[in-house]
Protein backbone atom coordinates (compact mmCIF):
# COMPACT_ATOMS: atom_id res chain seq x y z
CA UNK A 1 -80.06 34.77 60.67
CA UNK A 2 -77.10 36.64 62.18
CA UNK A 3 -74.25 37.72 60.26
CA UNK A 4 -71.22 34.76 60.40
CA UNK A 5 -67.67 36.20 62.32
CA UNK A 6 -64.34 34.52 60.91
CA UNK A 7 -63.48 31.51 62.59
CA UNK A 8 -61.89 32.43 66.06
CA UNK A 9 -58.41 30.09 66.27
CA UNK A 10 -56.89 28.51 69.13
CA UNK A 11 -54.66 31.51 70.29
CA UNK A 12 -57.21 34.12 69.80
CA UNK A 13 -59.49 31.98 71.65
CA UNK A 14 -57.17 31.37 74.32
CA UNK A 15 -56.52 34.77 74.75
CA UNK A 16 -59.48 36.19 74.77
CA UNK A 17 -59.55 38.28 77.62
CA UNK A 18 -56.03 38.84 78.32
CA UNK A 19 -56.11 42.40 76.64
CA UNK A 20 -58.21 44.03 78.67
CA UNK A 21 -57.74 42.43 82.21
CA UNK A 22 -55.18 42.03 84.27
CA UNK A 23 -54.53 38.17 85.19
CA UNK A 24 -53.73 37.01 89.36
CA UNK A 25 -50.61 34.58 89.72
CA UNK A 26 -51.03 34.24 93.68
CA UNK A 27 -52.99 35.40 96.32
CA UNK A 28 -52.58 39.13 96.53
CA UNK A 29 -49.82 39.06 93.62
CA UNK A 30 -50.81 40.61 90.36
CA UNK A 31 -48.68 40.34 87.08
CA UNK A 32 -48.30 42.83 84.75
CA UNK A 33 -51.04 44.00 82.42
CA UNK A 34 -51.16 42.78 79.10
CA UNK A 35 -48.07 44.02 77.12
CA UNK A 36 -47.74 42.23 73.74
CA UNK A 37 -44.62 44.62 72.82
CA UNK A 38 -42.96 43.25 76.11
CA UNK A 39 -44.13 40.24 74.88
CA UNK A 40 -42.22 40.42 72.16
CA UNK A 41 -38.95 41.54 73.78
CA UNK A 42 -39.23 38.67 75.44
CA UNK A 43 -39.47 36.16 72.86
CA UNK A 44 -36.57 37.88 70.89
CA UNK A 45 -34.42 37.92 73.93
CA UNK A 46 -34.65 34.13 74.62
CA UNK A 47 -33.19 33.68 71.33
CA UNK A 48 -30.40 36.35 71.54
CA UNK A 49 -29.28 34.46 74.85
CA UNK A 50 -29.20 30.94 72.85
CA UNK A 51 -27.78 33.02 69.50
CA UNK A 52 -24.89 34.08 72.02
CA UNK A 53 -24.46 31.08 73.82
CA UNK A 54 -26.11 28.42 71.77
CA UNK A 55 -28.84 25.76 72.84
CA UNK A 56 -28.39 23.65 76.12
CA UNK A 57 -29.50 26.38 78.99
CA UNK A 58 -33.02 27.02 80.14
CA UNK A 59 -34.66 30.40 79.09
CA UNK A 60 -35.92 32.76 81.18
CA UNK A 61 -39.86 31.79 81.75
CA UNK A 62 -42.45 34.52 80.99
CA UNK A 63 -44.93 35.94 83.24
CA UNK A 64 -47.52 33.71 82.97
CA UNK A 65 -45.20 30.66 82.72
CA UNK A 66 -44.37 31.94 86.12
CA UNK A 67 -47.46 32.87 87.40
CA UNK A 68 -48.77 28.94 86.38
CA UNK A 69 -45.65 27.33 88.20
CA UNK A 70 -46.25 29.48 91.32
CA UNK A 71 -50.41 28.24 91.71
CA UNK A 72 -48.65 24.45 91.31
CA UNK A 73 -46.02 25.42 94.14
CA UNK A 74 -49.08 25.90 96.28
CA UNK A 75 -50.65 22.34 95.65
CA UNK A 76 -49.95 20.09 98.60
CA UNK A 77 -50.31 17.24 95.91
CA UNK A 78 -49.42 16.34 92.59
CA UNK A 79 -50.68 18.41 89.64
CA UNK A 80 -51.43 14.89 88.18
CA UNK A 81 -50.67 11.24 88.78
CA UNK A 82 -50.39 8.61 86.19
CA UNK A 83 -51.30 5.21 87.02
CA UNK A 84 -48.60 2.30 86.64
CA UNK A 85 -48.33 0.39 83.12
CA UNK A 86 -48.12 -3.55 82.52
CA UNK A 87 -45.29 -4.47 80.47
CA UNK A 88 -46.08 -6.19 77.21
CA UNK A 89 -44.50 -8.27 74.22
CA UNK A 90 -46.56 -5.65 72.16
CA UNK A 91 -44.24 -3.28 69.71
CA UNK A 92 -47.17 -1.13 69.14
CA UNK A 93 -47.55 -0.58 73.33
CA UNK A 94 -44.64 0.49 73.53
CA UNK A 95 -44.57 2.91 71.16
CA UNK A 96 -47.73 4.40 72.95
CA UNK A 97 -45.72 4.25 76.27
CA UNK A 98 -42.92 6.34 74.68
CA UNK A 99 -45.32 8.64 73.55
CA UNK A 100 -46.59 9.02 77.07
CA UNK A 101 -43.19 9.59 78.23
CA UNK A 102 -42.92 12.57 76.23
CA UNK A 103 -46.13 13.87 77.00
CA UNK A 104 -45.49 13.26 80.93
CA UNK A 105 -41.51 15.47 80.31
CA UNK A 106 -43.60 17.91 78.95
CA UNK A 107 -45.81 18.29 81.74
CA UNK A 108 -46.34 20.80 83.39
CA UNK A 109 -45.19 23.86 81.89
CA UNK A 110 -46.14 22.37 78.29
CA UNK A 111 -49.32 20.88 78.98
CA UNK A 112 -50.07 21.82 75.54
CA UNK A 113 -47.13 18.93 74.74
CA UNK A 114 -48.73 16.61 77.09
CA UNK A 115 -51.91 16.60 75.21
CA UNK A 116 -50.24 16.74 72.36
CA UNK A 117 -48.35 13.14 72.95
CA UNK A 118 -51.44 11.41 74.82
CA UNK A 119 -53.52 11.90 71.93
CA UNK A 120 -50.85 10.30 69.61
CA UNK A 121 -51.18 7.62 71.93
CA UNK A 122 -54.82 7.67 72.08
CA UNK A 123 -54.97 7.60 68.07
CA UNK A 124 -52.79 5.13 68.27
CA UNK A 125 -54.37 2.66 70.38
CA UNK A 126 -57.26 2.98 68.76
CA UNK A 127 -56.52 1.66 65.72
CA UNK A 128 -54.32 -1.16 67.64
CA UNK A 129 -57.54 -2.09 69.27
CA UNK A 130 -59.41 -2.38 65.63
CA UNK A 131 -56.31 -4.61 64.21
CA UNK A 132 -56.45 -5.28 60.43
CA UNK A 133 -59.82 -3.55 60.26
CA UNK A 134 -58.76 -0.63 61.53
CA UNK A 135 -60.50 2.82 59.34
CA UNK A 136 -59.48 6.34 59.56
CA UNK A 137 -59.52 7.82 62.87
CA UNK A 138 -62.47 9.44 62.61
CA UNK A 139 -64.46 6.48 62.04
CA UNK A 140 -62.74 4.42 65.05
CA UNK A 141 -63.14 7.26 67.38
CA UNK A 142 -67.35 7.35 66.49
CA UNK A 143 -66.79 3.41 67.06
CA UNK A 144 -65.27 4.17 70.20
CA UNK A 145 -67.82 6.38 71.27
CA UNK A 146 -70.28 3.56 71.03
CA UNK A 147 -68.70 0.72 72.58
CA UNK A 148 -68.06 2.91 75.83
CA UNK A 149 -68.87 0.22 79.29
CA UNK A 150 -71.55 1.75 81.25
CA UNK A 151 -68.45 2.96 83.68
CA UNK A 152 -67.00 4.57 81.14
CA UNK A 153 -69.99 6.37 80.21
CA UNK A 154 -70.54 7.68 83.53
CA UNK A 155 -66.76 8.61 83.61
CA UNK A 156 -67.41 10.56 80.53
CA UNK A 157 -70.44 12.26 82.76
CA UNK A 158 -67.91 13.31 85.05
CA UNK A 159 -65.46 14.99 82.64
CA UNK A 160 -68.40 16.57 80.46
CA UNK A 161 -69.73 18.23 83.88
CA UNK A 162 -66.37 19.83 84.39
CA UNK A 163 -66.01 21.32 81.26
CA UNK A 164 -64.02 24.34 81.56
CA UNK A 165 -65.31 28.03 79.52
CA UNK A 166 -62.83 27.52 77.37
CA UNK A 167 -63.58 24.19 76.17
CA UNK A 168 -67.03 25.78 75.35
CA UNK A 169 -65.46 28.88 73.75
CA UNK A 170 -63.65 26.40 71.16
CA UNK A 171 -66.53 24.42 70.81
CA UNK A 172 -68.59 27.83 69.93
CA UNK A 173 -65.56 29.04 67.92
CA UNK A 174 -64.57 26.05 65.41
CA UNK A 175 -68.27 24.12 65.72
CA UNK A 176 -70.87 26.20 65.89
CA UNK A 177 -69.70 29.69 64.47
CA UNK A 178 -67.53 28.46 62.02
CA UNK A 179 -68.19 28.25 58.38
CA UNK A 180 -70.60 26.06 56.14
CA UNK A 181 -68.33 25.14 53.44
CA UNK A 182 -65.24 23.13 54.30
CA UNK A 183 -66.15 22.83 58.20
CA UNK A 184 -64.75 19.33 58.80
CA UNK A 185 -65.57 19.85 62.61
CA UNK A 186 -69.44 20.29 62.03
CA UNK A 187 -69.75 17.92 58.97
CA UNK A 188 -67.82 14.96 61.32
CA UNK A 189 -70.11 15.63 64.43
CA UNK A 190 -73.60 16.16 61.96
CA UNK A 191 -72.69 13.03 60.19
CA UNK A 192 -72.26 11.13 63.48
CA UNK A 193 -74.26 12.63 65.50
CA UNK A 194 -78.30 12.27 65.98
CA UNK A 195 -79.08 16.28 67.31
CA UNK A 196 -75.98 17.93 66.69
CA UNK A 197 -76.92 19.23 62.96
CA UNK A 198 -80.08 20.41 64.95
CA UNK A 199 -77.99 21.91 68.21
CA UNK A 200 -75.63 23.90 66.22
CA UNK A 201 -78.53 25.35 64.04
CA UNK A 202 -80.48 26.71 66.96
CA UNK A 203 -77.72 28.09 68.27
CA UNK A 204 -76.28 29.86 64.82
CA UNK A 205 -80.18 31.17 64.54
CA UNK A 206 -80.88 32.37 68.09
CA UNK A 207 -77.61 34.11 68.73
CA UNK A 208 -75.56 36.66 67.30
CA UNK A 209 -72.14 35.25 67.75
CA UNK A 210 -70.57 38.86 66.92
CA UNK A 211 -71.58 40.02 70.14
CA UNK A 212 -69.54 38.41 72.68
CA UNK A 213 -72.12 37.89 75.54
CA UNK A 214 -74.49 36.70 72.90
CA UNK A 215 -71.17 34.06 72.33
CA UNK A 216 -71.47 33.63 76.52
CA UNK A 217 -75.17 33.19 76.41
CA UNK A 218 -74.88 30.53 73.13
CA UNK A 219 -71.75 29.03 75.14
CA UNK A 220 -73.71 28.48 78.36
CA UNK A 221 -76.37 26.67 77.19
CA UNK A 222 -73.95 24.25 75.07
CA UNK A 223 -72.99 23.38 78.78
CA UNK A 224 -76.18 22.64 79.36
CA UNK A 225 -77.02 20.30 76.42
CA UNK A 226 -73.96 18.87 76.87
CA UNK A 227 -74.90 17.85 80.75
CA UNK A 228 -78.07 15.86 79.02
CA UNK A 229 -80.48 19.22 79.80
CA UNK A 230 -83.48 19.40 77.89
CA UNK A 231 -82.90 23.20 76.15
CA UNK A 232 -85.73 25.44 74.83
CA UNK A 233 -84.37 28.22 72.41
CA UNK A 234 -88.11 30.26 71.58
CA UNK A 235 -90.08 26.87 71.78
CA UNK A 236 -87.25 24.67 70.26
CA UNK A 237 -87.32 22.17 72.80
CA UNK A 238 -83.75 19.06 72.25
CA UNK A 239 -82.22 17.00 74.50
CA UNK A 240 -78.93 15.61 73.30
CA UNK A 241 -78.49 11.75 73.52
CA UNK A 242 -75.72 10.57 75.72
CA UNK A 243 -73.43 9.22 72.39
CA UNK A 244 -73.79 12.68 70.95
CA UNK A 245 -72.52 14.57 74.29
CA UNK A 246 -69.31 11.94 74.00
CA UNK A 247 -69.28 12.34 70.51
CA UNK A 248 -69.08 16.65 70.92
CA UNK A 249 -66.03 15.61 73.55
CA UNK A 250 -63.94 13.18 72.11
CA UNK A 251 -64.20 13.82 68.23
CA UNK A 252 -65.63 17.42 68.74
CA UNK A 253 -63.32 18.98 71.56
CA UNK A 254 -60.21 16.49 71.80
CA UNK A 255 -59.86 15.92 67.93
CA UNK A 256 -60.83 19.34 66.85
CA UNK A 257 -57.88 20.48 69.07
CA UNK A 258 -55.50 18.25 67.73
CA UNK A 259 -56.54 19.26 64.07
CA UNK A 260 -56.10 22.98 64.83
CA UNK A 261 -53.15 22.90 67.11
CA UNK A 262 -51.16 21.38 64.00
CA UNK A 263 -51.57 24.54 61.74
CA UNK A 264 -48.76 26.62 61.73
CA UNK A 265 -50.88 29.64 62.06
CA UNK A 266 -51.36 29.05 65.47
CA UNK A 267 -48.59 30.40 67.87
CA UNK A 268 -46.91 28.63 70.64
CA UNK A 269 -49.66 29.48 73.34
CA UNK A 270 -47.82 30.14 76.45
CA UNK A 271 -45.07 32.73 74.98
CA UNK A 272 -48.11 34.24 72.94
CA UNK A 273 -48.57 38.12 73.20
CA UNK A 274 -52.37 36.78 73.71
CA UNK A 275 -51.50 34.30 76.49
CA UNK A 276 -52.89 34.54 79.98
CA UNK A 277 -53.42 32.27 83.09
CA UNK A 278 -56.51 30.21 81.75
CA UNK A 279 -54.51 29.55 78.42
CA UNK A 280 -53.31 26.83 80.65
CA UNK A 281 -56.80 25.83 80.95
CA UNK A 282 -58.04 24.41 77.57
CA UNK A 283 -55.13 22.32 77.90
CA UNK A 284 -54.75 20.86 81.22
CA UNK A 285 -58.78 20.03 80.54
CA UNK A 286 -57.59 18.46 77.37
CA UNK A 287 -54.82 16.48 78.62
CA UNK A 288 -56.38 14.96 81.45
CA UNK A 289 -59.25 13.18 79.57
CA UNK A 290 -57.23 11.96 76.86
CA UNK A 291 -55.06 10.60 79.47
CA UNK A 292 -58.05 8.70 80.63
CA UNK A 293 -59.59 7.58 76.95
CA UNK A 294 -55.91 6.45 76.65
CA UNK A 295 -56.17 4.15 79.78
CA UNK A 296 -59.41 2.72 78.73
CA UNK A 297 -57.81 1.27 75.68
CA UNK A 298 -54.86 0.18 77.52
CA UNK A 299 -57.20 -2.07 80.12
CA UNK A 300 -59.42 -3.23 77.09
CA UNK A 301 -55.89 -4.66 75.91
CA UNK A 302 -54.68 -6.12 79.26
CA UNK A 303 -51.73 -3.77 79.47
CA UNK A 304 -52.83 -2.12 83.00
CA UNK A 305 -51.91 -5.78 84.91
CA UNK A 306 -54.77 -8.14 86.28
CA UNK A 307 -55.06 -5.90 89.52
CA UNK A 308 -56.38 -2.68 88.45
CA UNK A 309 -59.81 -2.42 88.02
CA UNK A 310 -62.13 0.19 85.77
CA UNK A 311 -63.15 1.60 89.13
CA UNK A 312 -59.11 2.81 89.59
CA UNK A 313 -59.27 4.15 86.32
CA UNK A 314 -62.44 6.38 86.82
CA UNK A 315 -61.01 7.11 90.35
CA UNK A 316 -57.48 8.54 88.98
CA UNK A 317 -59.64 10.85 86.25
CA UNK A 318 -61.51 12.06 89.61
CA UNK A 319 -58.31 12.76 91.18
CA UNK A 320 -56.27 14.06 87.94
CA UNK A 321 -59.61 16.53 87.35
CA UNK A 322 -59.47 17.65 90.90
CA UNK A 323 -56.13 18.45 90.67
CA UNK A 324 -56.03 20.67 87.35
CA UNK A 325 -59.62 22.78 88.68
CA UNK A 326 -57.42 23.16 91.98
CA UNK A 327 -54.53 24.69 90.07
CA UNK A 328 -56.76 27.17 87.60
CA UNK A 329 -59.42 27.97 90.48
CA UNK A 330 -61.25 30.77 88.73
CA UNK A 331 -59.73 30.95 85.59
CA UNK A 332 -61.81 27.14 84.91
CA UNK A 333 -64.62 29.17 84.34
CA UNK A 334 -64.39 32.66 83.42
């Protein structure tokens, strides 16, 4: 058994390569090697300007702020389309929809906000869904899980083979390396789950998560289990069932996210001295399939209007996934 590393959190994870590499904003344009010191200037500078002037005016954006806004000034398209709502008698709908509204201002230079708000929503339409018997949210979202359509599930396919690196960085951070006693991530997925317990054992045992290509290696064959792969770790042969793979998304990824995005350890991640071009990437990824989970509940409630079908809404996660990989190119996957 290798020796345990400290849980990694979001920012560091995020950040992971930003200090030694420098990050590519456009074709042929380079930004400016990591600098957390100018970082820092920056940050107290933006509130010296408000301090003098006081709150109202924009600040200036940071590098990678800019470098983000320029790849989505080269999309011919939008960076992401939402599909038109019903309107409804329902108070608790329209909460949701206000939520949505935030998370859609946010978007997309806080896409970090725009998760943020769609999960609300999502959270909160699950438990609209369940009525009266409505439990805690991780017990509706392992209900969920299981009462996916058959096009859902294949939807859910789609966004678990397009799972960015650092998706599976997080997962290997706060799942699999993190620690045995008061790991609410692992002891929510285990107690779900049917091979998860069994997963993140093998890959605790056969790696040494200190060493960061071990991390890659570990990381790269999550991918794999997650895509419904039969692995083999020295003879270990497991296949994941297709309710654990959603399970590992939705109340591993999504919710783990949530949880460790509200600690106030965890810095703002764009004006981060850690923060680089694919700390947009995490995200966007994030954002874009809660989006979707969101819409599923909304047609399972009649609020999307008698004319769209599930086929628009697995359609518009296509297009909404195409979009985001478009915008992050290479940083989806390094």
């Amino acid at each position: 058994m290798c020796a345990r590393r400290p849980v990694i959190i979001y920012s560091r994870t995020l950040g992971r390569h930003s200090a030694s590499h420098s990050e590519v904003s456009t074709e042929g344009a380079r930004l400016p090697k990591y600098a957390p010191k100018h970082q820092r200037s920056l940050r107290l500078q933006a509130v010296a300007a408000w301090a003098d002037a006081g709150l109202g005016s924009p600040r200036a954006s940071f590098p990678i702020e800019r470098a983000f806004a320029d790849r989505l000034s080269q999309r011919a398209g939008p960076a992401f389309r939402p599909l038109a709502l019903a309107d409804s008698e329902s108070v608790p709908y329209h909460r949701e929809v206000s939520l949505l509204i935030d998370a859609f201002d946010a978007f997309p230079g806080r896409v970090d906000l725009s998760f943020d708000s769609t999960w609300r929503a999502f959270e909160a339409a699950l438990h609209d869904l369940r009525g009266p018997e409505s439990h805690n949210t991780t017990v509706e979202l392992t209900r969920f899980t299981r009462s996916l359509r058959a096009d859902e599930a294949q939807s859910m396919d789609v966004a678990i083979a397009a799972l960015p690196q650092q998706a599976l960085e997080f997962l290997i951070a706060q799942w699999v390396d993190g620690p045995e006693d008061g790991n609410k991530l692992a002891r929510r997925l285990a107690n779900a789950g049917t091979h998860l317990s069994h997963l993140r054992g093998l890959l605790r045992d056969h790696y040494d998560l200190l060493d960061l290509q071990d991390r890659r290696k570990a990381a790269r064959l999550l991918l794999l289990a997650m895509r419904g792969e039969t692995v083999d770790l020295r003879g270990a042969r497991l296949e994941l069932t297709a309710n654990d793979r959603v399970l590992v998304l939705v109340s591993g990824l999504l919710f783990g996210l949530r949880n460790v995005r509200a600690h106030g350890a965890v810095p703002s991640p764009f004006t981060s001295s850690a923060a680089s071009l694919r700390t947009f990437t995490l995200p966007y990824y994030a954002f874009v399939i809660t989006y979707y989970l969101y819409m599923t509940t909304a047609f399972r409630r009649g609020h999307l209007g008698s004319h769209v079908t599930s086929a628009e809404l697995s359609a518009n996660l296509l297009e909404n996934l195409a979009a985001a990989r478009d915008v992050m190119g290479r940083h989806w996957h390094v």
